[in-house]
C-alpha atoms as a PDB file:
ATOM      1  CA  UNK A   1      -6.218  25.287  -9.626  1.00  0.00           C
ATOM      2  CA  UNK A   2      -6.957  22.960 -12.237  1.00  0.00           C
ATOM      3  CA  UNK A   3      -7.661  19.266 -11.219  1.00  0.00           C
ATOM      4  CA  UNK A   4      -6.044  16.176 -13.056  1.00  0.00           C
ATOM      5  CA  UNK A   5      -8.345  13.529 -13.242  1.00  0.00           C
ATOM      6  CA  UNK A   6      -6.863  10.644 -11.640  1.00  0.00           C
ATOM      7  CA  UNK A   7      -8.243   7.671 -12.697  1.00  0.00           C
ATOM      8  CA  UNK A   8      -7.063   3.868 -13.533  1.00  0.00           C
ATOM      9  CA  UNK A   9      -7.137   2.996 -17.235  1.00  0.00           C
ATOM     10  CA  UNK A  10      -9.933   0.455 -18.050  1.00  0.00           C
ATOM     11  CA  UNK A  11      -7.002  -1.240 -20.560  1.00  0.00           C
ATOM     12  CA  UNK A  12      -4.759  -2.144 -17.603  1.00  0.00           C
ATOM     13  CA  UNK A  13      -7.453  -3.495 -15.548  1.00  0.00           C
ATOM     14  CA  UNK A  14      -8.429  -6.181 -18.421  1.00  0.00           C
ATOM     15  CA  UNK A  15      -4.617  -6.694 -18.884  1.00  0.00           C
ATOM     16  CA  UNK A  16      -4.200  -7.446 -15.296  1.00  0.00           C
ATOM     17  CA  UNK A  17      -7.745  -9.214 -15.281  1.00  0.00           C
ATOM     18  CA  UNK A  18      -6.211 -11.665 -17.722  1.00  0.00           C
ATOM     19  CA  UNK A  19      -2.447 -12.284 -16.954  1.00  0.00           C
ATOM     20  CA  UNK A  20      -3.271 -12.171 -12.600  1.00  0.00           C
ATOM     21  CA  UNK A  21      -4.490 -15.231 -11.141  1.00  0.00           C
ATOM     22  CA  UNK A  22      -4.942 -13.145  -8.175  1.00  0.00           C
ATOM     23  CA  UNK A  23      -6.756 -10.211  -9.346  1.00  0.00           C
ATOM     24  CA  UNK A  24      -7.353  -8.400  -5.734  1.00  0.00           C
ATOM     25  CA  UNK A  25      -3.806  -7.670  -4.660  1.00  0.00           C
ATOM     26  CA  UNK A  26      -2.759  -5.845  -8.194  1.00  0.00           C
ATOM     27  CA  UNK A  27      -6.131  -4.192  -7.851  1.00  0.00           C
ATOM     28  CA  UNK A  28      -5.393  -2.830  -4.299  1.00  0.00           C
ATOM     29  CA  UNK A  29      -2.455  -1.682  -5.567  1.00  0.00           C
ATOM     30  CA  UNK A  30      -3.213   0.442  -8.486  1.00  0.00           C
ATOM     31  CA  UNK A  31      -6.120   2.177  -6.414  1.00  0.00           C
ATOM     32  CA  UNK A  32      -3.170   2.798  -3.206  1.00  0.00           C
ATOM     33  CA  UNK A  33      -1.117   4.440  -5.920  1.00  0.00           C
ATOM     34  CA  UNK A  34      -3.766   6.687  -6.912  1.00  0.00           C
ATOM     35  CA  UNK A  35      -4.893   7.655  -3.427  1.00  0.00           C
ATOM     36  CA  UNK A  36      -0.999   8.715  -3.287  1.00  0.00           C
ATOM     37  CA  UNK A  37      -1.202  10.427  -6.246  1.00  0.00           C
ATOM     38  CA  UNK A  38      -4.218  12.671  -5.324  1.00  0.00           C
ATOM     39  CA  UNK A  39      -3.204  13.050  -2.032  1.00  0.00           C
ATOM     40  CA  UNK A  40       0.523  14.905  -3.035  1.00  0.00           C
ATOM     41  CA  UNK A  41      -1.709  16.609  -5.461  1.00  0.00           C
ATOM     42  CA  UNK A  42      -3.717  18.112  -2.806  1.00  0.00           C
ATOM     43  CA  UNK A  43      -1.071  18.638  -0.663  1.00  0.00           C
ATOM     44  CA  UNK A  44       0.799  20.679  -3.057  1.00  0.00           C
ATOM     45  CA  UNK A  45      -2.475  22.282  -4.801  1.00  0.00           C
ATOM     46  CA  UNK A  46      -0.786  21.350  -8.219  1.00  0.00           C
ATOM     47  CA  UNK A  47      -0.829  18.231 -10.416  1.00  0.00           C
ATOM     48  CA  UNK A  48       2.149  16.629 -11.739  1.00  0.00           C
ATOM     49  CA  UNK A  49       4.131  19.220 -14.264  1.00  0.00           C
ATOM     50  CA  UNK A  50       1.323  21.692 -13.590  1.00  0.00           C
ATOM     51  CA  UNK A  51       2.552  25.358 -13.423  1.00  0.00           C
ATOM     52  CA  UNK A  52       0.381  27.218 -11.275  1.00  0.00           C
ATOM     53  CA  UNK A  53       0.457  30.053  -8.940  1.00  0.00           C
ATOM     54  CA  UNK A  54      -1.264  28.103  -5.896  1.00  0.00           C
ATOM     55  CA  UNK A  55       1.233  25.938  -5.533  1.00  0.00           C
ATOM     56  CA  UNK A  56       3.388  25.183  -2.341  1.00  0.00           C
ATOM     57  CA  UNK A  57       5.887  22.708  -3.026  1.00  0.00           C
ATOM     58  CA  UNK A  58       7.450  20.824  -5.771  1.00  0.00           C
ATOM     59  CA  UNK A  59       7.582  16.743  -6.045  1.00  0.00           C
ATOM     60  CA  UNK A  60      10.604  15.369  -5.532  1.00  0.00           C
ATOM     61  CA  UNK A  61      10.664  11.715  -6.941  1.00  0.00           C
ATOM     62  CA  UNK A  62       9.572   8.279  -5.078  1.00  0.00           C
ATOM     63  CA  UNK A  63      10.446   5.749  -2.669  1.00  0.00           C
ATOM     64  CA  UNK A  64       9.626   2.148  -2.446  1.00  0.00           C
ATOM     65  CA  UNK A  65       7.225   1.190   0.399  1.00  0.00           C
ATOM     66  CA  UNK A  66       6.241  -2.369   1.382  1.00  0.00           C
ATOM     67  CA  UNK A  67       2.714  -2.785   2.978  1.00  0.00           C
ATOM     68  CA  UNK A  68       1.849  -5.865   3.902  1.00  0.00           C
ATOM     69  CA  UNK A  69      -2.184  -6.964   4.029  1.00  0.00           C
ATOM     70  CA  UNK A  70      -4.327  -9.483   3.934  1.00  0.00           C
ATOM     71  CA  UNK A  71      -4.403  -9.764   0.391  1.00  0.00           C
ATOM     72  CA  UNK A  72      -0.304  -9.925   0.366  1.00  0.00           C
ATOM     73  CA  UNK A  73       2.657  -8.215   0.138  1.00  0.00           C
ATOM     74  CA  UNK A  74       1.725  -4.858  -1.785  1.00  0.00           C
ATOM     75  CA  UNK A  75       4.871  -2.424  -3.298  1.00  0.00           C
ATOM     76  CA  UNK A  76       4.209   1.147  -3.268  1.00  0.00           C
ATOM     77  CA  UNK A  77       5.821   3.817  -4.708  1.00  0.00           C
ATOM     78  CA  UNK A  78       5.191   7.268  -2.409  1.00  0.00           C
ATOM     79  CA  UNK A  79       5.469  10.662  -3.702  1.00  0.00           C
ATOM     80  CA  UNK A  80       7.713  13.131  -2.067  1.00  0.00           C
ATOM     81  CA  UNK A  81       7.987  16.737  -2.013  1.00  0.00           C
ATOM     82  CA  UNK A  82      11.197  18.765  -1.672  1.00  0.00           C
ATOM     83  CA  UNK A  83      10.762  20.100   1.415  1.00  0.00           C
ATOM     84  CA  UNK A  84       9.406  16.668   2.763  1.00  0.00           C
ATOM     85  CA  UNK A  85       6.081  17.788   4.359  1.00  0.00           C
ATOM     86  CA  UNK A  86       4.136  15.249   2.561  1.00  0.00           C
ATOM     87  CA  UNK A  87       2.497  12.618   4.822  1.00  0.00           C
ATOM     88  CA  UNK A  88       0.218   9.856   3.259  1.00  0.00           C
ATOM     89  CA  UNK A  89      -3.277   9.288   5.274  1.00  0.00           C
ATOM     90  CA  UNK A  90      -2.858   5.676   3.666  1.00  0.00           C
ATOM     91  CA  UNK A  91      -0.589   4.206   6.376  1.00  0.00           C
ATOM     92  CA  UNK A  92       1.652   5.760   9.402  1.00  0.00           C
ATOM     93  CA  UNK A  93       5.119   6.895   9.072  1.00  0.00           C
ATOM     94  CA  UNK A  94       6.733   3.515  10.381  1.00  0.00           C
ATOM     95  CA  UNK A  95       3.864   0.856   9.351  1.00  0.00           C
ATOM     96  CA  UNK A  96       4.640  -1.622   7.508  1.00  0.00           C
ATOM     97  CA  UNK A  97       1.497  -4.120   8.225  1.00  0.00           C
ATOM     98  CA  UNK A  98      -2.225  -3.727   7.618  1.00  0.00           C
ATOM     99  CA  UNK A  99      -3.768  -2.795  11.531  1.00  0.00           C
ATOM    100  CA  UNK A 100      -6.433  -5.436  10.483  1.00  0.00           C
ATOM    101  CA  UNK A 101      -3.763  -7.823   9.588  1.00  0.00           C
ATOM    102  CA  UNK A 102      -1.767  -7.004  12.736  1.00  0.00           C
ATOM    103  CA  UNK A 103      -5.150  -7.046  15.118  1.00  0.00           C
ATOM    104  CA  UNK A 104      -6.432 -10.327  13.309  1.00  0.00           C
ATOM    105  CA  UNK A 105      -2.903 -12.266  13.989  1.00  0.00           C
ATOM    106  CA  UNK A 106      -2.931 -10.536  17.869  1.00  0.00           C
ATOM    107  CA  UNK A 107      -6.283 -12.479  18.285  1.00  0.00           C
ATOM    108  CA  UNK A 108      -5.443 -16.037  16.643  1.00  0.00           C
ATOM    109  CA  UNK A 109      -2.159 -15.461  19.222  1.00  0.00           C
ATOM    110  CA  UNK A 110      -4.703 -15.157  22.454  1.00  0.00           C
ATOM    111  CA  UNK A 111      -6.636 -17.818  21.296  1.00  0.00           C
ATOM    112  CA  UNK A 112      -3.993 -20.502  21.015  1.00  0.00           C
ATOM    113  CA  UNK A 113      -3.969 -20.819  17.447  1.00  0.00           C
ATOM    114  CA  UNK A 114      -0.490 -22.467  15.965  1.00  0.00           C
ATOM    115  CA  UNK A 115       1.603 -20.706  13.992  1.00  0.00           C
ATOM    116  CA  UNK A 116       2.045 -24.405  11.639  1.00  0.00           C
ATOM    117  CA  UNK A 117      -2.270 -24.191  11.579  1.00  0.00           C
ATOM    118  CA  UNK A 118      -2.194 -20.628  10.272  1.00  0.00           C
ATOM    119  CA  UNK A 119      -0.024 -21.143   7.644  1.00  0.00           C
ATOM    120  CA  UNK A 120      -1.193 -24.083   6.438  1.00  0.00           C
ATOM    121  CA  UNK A 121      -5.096 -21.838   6.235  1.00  0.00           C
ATOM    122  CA  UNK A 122      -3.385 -19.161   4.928  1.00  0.00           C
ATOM    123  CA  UNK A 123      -4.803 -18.418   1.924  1.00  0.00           C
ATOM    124  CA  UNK A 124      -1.382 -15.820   0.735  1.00  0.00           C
ATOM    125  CA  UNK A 125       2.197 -16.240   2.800  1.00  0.00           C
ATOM    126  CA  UNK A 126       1.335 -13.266   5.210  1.00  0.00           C
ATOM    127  CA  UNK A 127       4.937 -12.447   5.299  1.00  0.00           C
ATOM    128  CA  UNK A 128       6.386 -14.715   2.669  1.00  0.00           C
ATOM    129  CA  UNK A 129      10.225 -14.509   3.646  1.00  0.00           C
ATOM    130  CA  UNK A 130       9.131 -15.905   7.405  1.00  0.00           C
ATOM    131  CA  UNK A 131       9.231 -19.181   8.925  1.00  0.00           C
ATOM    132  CA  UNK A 132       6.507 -20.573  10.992  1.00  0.00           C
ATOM    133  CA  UNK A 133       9.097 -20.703  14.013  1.00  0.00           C
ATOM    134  CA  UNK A 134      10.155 -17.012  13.692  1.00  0.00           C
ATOM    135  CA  UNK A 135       6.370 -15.651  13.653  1.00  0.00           C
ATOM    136  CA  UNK A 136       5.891 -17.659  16.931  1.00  0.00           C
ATOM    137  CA  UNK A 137       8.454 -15.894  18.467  1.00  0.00           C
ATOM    138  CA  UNK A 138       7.860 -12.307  17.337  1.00  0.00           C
ATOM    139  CA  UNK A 139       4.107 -12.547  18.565  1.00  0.00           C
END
């Protein structure tokens, strides 16, 4: 089997360098993607639009995934194969939240910390779309 170099262009990483204020979170991203990207690869023992005769499934297109860390609300796209066998070491099946994240807010809750304190230190919106009065009740 041959292996495709995966790798992330040294030209997007100065372009998102210079138009991100916040370069961590697009850099996060772009390495995800191409942990996804090997991963399939290695699941199927083919690259992308490689014909070879150790391969064991096909790719069939993506689907969106929200993840959301400490550095923010990430979008990945996740490669799936036809027969969908494919799962991602990245994150489980259902998770949607960082475990860090998720153990790190757990805490703050046992220790009596405020949801209106938390947002106010919160460096990114954690989850961006949520009140202050709806994360209280969901912990």
């Amino acid at each position: 089997m041959t292996r495709r170099k995966h790798s992330i262009d040294v030209t997007e990483l100065k372009q998102i360098a210079q138009t991100q204020p916040d370069l961590l979170r697009p850099l996060i991203q772009a390495v995800l993607q191409e942990v996804l990207e090997t991963e399939m690869d290695e699941a199927l023992q083919a690259g992308k639009h490689e014909r070879s005769a150790e391969r064991l499934g096909y790719r069939s297109g993506y689907y969106r995934r929200g993840l959301v860390t400490r550095v923010g609300q990430l979008e990945l796209r996740v490669p799936q194969d036809r027969q969908g066998h494919f799962n991602t070491a990245v994150f489980e099946r259902y998770q949607r939240s960082e475990k860090a994240l998720v153990a790190a807010l757990a805490e703050m809750y046992i220790q009596g910390v405020s949801t209106h304190s938390f947002m106010r230190q919160s460096p990114t919106p954690v989850w961006p779309s949520q009140s202050p009065s709806v994360l209280a009740e969901s912990g």
